[in-house]
N, C-alpha and C. Protein backbone atom coordinates (compact mmCIF):
# COMPACT_ATOMS: atom_id res chain seq x y z
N UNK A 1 -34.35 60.62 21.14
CA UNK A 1 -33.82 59.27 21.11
C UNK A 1 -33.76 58.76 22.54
N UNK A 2 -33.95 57.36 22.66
CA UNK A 2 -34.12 56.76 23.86
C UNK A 2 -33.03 56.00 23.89
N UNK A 3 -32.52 55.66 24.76
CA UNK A 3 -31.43 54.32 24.44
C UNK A 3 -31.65 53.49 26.24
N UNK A 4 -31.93 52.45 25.75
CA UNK A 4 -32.57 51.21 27.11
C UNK A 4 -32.02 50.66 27.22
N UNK A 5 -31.60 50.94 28.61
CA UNK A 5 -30.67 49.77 29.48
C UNK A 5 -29.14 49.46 29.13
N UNK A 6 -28.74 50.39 28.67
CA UNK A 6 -27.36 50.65 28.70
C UNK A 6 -26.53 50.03 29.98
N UNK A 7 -25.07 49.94 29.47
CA UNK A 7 -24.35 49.89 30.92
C UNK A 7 -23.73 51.35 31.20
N UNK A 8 -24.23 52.52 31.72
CA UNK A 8 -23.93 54.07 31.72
C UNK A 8 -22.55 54.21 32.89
N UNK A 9 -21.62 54.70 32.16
CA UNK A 9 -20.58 55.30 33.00
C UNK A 9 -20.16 56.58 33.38
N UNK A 10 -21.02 57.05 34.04
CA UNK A 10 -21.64 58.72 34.41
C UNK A 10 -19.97 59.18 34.27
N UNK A 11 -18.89 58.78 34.80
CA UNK A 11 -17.81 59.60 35.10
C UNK A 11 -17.57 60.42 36.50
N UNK A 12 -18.68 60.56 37.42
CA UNK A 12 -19.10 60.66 38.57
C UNK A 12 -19.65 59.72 39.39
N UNK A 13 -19.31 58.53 39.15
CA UNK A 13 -19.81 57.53 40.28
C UNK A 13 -19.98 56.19 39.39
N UNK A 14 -20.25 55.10 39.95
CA UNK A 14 -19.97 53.82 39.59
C UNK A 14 -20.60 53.78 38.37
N UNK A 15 -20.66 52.89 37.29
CA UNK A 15 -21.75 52.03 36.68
C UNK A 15 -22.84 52.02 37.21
N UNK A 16 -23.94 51.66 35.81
CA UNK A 16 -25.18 51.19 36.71
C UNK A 16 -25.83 51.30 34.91
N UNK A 17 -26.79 50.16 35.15
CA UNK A 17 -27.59 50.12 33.94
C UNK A 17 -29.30 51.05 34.46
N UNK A 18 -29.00 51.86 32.92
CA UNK A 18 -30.09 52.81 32.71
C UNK A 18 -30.51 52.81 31.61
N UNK A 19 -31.59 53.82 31.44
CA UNK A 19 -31.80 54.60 30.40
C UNK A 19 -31.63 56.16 30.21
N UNK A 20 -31.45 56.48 29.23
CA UNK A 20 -30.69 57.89 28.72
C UNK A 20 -31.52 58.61 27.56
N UNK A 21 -32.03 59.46 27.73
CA UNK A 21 -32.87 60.21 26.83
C UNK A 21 -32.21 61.19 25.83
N UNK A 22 -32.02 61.50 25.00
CA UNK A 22 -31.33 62.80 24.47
C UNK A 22 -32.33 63.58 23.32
N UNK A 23 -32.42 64.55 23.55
CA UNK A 23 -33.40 65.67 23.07
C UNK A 23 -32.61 66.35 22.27
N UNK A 24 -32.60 66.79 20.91
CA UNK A 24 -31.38 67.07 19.63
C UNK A 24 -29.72 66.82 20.60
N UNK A 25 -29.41 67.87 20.67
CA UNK A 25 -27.82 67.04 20.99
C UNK A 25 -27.66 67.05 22.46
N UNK A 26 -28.51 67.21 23.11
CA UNK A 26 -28.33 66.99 24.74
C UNK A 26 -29.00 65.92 25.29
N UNK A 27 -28.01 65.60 26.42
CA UNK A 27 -28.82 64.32 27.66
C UNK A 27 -30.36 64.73 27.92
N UNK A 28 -31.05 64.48 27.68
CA UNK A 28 -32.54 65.22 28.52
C UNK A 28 -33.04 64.69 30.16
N UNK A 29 -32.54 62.94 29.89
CA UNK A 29 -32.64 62.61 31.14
C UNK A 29 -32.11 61.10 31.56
N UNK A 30 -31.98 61.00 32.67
CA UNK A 30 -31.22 59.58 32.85
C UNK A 30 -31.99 59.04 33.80
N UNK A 31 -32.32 57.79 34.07
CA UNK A 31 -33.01 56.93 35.01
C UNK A 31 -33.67 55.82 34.85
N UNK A 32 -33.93 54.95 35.04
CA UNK A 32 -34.75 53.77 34.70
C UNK A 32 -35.92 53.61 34.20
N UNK A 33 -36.05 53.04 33.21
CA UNK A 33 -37.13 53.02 32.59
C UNK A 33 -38.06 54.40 32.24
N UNK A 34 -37.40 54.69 31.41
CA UNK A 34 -37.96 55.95 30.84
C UNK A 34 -39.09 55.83 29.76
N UNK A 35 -39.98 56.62 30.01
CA UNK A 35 -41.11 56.32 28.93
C UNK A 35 -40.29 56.78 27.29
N UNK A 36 -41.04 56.15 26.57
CA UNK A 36 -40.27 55.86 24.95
C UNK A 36 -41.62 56.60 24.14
N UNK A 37 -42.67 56.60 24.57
CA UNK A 37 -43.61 56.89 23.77
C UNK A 37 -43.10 58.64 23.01
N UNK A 38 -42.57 59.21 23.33
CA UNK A 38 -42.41 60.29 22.51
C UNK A 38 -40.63 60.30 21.65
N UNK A 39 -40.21 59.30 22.00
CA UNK A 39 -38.24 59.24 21.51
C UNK A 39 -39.01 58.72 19.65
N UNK A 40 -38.04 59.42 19.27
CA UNK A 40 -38.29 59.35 17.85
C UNK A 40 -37.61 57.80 17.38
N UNK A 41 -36.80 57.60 18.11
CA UNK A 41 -35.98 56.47 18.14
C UNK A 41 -35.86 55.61 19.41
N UNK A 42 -35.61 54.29 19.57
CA UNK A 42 -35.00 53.46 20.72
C UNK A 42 -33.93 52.60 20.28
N UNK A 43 -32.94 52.44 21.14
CA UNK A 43 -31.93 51.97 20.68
C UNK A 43 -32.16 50.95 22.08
N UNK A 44 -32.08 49.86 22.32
CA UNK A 44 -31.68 48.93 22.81
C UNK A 44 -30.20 48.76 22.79
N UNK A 45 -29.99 49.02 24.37
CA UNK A 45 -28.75 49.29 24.91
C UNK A 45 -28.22 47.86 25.93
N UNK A 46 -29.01 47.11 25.46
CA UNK A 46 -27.99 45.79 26.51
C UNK A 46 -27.07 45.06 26.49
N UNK A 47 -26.33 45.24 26.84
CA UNK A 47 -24.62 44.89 26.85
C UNK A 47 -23.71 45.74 26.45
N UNK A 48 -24.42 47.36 25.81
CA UNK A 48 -23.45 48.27 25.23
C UNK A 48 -22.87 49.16 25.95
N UNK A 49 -22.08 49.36 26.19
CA UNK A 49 -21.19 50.39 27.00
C UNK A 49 -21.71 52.35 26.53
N UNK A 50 -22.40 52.87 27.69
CA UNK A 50 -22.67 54.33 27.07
C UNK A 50 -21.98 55.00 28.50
N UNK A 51 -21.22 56.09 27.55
CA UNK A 51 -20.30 56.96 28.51
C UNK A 51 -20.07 58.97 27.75
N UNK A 52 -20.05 59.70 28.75
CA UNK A 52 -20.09 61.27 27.96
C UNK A 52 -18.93 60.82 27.27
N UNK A 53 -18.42 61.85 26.28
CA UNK A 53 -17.50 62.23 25.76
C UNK A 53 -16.25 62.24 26.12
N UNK A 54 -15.30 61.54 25.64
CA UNK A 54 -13.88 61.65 26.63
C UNK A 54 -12.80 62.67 26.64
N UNK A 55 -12.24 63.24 27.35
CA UNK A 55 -11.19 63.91 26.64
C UNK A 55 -10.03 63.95 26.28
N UNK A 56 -9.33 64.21 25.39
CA UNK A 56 -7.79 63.56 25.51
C UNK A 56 -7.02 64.90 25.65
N UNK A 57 -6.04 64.81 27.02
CA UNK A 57 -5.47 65.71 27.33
C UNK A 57 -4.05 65.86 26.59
N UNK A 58 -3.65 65.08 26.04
CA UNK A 58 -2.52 64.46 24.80
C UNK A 58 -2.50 64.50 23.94
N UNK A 59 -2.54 65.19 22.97
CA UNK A 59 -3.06 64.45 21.53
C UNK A 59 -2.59 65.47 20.32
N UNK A 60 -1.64 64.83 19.61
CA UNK A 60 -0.72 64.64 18.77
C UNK A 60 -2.14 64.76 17.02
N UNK A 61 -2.64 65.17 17.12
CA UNK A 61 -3.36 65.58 16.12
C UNK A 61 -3.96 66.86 15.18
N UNK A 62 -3.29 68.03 15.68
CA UNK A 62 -3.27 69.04 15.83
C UNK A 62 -3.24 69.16 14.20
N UNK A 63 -2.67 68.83 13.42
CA UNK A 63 -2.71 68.92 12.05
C UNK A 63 -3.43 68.28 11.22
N UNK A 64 -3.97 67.20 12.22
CA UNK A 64 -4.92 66.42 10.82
C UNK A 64 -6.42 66.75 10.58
N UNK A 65 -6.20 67.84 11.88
CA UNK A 65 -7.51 68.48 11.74
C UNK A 65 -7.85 69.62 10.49
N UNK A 66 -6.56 69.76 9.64
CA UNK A 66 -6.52 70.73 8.52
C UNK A 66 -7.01 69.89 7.51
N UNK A 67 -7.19 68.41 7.44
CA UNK A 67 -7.48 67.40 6.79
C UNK A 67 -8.39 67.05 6.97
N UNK A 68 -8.92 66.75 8.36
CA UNK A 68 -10.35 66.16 8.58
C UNK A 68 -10.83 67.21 9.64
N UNK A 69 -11.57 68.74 9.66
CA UNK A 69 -11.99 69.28 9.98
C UNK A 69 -12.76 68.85 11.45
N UNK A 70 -13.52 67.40 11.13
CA UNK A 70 -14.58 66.98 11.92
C UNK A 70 -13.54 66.14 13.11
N UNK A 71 -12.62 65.84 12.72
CA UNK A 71 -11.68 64.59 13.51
C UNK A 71 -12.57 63.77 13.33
N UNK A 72 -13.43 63.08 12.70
CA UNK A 72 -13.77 61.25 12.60
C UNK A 72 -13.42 60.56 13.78
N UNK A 73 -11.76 60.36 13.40
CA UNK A 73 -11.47 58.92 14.13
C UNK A 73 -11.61 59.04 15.51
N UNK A 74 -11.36 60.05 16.17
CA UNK A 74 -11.33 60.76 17.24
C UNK A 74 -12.49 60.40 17.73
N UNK A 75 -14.11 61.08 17.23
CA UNK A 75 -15.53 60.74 17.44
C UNK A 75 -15.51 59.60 17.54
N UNK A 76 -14.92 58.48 16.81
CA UNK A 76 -15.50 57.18 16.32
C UNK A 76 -14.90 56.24 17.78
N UNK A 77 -13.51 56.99 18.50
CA UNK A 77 -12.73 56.49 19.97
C UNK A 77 -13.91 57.13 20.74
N UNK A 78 -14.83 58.39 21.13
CA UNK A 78 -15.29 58.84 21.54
C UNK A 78 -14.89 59.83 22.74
N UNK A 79 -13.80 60.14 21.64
CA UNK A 79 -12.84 61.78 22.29
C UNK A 79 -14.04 62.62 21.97
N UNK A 80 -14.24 63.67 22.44
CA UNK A 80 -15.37 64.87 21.83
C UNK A 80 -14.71 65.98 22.01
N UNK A 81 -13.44 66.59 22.92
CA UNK A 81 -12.45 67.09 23.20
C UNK A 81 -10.98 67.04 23.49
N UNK A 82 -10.61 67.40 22.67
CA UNK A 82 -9.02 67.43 22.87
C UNK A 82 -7.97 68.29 22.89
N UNK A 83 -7.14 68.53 23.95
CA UNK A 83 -6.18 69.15 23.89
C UNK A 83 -4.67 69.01 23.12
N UNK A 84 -4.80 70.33 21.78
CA UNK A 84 -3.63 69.72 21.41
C UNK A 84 -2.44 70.64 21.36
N UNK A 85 -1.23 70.54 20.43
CA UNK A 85 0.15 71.02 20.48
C UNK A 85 0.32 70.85 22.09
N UNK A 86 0.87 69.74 22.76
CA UNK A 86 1.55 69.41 23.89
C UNK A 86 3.26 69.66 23.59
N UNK A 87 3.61 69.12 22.86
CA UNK A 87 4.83 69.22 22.98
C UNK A 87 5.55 69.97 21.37
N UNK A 88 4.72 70.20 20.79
CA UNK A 88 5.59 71.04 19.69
C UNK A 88 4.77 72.56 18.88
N UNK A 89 4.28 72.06 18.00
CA UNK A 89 3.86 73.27 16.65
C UNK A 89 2.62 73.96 17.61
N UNK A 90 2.67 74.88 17.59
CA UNK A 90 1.34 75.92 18.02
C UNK A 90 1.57 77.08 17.41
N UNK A 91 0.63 77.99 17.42
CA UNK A 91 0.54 79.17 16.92
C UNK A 91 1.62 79.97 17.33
N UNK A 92 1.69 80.31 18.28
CA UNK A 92 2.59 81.09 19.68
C UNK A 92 3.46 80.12 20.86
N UNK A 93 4.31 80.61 20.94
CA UNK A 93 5.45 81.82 20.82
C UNK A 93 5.86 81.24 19.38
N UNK A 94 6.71 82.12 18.74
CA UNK A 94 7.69 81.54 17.94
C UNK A 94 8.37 82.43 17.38
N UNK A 95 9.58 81.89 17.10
CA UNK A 95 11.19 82.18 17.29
C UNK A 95 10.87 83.43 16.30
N UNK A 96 11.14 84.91 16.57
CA UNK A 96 11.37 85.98 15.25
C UNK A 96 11.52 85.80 14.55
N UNK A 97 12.72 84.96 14.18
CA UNK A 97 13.62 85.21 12.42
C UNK A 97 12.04 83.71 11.73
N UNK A 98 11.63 83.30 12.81
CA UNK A 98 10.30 82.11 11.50
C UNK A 98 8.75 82.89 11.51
N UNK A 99 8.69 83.79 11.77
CA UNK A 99 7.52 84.19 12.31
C UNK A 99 6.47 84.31 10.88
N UNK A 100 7.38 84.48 9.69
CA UNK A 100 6.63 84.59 8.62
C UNK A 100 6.32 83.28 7.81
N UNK A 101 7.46 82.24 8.67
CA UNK A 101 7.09 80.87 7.99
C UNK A 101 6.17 80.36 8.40
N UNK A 102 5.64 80.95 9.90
CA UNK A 102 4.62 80.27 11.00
C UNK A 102 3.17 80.83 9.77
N UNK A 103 3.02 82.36 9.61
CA UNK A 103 2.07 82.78 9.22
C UNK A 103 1.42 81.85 8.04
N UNK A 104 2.77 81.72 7.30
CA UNK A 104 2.35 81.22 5.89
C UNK A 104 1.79 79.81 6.27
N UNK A 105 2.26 78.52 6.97
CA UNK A 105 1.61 77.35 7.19
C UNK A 105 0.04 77.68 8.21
N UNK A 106 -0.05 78.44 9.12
CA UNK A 106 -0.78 78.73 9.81
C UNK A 106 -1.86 79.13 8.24
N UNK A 107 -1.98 79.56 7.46
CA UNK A 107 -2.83 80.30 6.43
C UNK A 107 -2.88 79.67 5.40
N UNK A 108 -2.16 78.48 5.28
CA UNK A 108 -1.90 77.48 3.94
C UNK A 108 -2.33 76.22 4.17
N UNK A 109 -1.89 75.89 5.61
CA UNK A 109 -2.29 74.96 6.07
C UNK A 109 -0.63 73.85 6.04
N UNK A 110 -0.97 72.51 6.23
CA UNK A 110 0.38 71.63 5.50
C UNK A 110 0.35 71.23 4.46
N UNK A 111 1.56 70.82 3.39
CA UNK A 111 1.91 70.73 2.50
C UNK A 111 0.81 70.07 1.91
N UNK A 112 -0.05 70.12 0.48
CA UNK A 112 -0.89 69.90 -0.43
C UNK A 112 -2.30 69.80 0.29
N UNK A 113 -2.48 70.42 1.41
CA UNK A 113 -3.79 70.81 2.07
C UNK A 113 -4.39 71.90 1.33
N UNK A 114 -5.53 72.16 0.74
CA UNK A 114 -6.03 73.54 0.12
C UNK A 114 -6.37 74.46 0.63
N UNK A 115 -6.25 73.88 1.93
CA UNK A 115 -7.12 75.99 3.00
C UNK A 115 -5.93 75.67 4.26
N UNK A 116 -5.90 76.91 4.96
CA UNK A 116 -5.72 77.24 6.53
C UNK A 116 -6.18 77.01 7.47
N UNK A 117 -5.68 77.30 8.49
CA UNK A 117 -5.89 77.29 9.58
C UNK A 117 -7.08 77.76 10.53
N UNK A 118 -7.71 78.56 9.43
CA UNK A 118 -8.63 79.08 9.38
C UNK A 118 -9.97 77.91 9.67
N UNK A 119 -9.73 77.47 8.26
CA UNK A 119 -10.74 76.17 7.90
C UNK A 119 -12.08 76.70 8.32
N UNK A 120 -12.72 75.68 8.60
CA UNK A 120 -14.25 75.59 9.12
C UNK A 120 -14.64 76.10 9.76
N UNK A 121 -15.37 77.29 10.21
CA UNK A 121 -15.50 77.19 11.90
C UNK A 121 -16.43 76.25 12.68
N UNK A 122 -17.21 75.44 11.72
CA UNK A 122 -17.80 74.34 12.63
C UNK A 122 -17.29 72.87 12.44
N UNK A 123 -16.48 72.82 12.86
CA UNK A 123 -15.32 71.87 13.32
C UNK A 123 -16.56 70.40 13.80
N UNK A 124 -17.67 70.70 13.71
CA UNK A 124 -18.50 69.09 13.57
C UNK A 124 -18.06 68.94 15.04
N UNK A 125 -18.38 67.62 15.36
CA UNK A 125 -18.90 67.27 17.29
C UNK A 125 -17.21 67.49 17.93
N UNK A 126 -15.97 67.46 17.56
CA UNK A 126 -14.61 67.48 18.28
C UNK A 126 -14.37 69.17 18.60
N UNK A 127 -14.31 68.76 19.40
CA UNK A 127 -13.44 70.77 20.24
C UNK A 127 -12.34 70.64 20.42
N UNK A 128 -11.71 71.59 20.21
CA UNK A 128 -10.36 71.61 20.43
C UNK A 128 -9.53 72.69 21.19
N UNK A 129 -8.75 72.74 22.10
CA UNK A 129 -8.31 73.47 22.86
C UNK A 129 -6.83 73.37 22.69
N UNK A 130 -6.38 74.61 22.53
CA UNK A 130 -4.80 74.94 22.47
C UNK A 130 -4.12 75.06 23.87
N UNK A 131 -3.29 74.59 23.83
CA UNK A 131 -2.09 74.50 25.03
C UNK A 131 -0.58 75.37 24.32
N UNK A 132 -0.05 75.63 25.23
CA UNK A 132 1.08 76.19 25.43
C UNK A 132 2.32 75.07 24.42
N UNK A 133 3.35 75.06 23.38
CA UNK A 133 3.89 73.83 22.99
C UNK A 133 5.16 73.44 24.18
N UNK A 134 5.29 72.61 24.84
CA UNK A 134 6.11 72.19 25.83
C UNK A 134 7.84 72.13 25.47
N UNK A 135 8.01 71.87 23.92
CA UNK A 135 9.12 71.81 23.91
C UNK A 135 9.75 73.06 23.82
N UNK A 136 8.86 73.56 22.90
CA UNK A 136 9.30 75.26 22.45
C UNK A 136 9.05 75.89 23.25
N UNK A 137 8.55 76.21 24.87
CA UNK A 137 8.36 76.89 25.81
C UNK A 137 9.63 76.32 26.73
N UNK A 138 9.86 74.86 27.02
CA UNK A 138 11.08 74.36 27.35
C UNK A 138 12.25 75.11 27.28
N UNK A 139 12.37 74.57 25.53
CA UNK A 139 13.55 75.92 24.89
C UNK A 139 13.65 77.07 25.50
N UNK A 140 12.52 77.69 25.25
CA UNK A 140 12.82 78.95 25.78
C UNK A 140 13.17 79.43 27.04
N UNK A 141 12.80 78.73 28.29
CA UNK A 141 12.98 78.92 29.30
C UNK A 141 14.08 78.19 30.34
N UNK A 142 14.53 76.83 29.36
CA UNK A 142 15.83 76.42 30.19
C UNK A 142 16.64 76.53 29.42
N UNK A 143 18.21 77.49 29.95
CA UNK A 143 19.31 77.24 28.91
C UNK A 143 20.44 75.85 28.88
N UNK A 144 20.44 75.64 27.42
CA UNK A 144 21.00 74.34 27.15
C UNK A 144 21.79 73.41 28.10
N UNK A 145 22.31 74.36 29.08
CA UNK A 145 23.77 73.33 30.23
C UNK A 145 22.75 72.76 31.03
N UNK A 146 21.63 73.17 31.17
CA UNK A 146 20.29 72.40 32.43
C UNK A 146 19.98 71.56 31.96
N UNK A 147 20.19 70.08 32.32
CA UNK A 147 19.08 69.40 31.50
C UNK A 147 18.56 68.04 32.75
């Protein structure tokens, strides 16, 4: 696929209108006026905004991915990575006396979801990266009179 004359926002340096080649799911090449004779496709890119993948270092979605495997809406903002459990539910640490309640949602998934945590392993174009949960590491590490 070819896409011409984009407005490209490398993420490394200014704007600048190009063209962008992509060969199955990779960039193949970027620069002006790229020959088209072999792109299976051309997309006429003028006035459209083309930028990599964004990432969201935030993101409060961590469960709906038991729902929508692929994240959609996510692709459709043009997140392609995201970091999630910031501030609450993650796998780890968690409190002893719940450890079997963790297992069971971790393996069940949330309430009227049909699979786990497990799910897919091809999670479609969104990656996802686990973080530490901030509140429940909080907890654990400042006692209550600190605040």
């Amino acid at each position: 696929m070819l896409v011409h004359s984009a407005r490209v926002f490398p993420g490394d340096g200014p704007e600048l209108v190009t063209d962008v080649a992509v060969a199955g799911a990779r960039i193949a090449a970027v620069g002006p006026e790229l020959p088209a004779e072999h792109a299976r496709e051309v997309v006429e890119g003028d006035g459209l905004m083309l930028c990599p993948g964004f990432i969201d270092l935030h993101a409060h979605s961590a469960l709906q991915s038991f729902l929508d495997p692929r994240l959609l809406p996510k692709i459709a903002q043009g997140f392609t990575t995201e970091l999630i459990n910031p501030d609450g539910l993650a796998p780890a640490p968690v409190d002893p006396s719940r450890t079997e309640e963790r297992r069971a949602y971790l393996r069940n998934g949330p309430p009227g979801h049909p699979g786990g945590a497990a799910g897919d392993p091809g999670r479609g174009p969104a990656r996802l990266g686990g973080g530490g949960p901030f509140s429940l590491l909080r907890s654990r590490l400042r006692t209550r009179d600190v605040r």
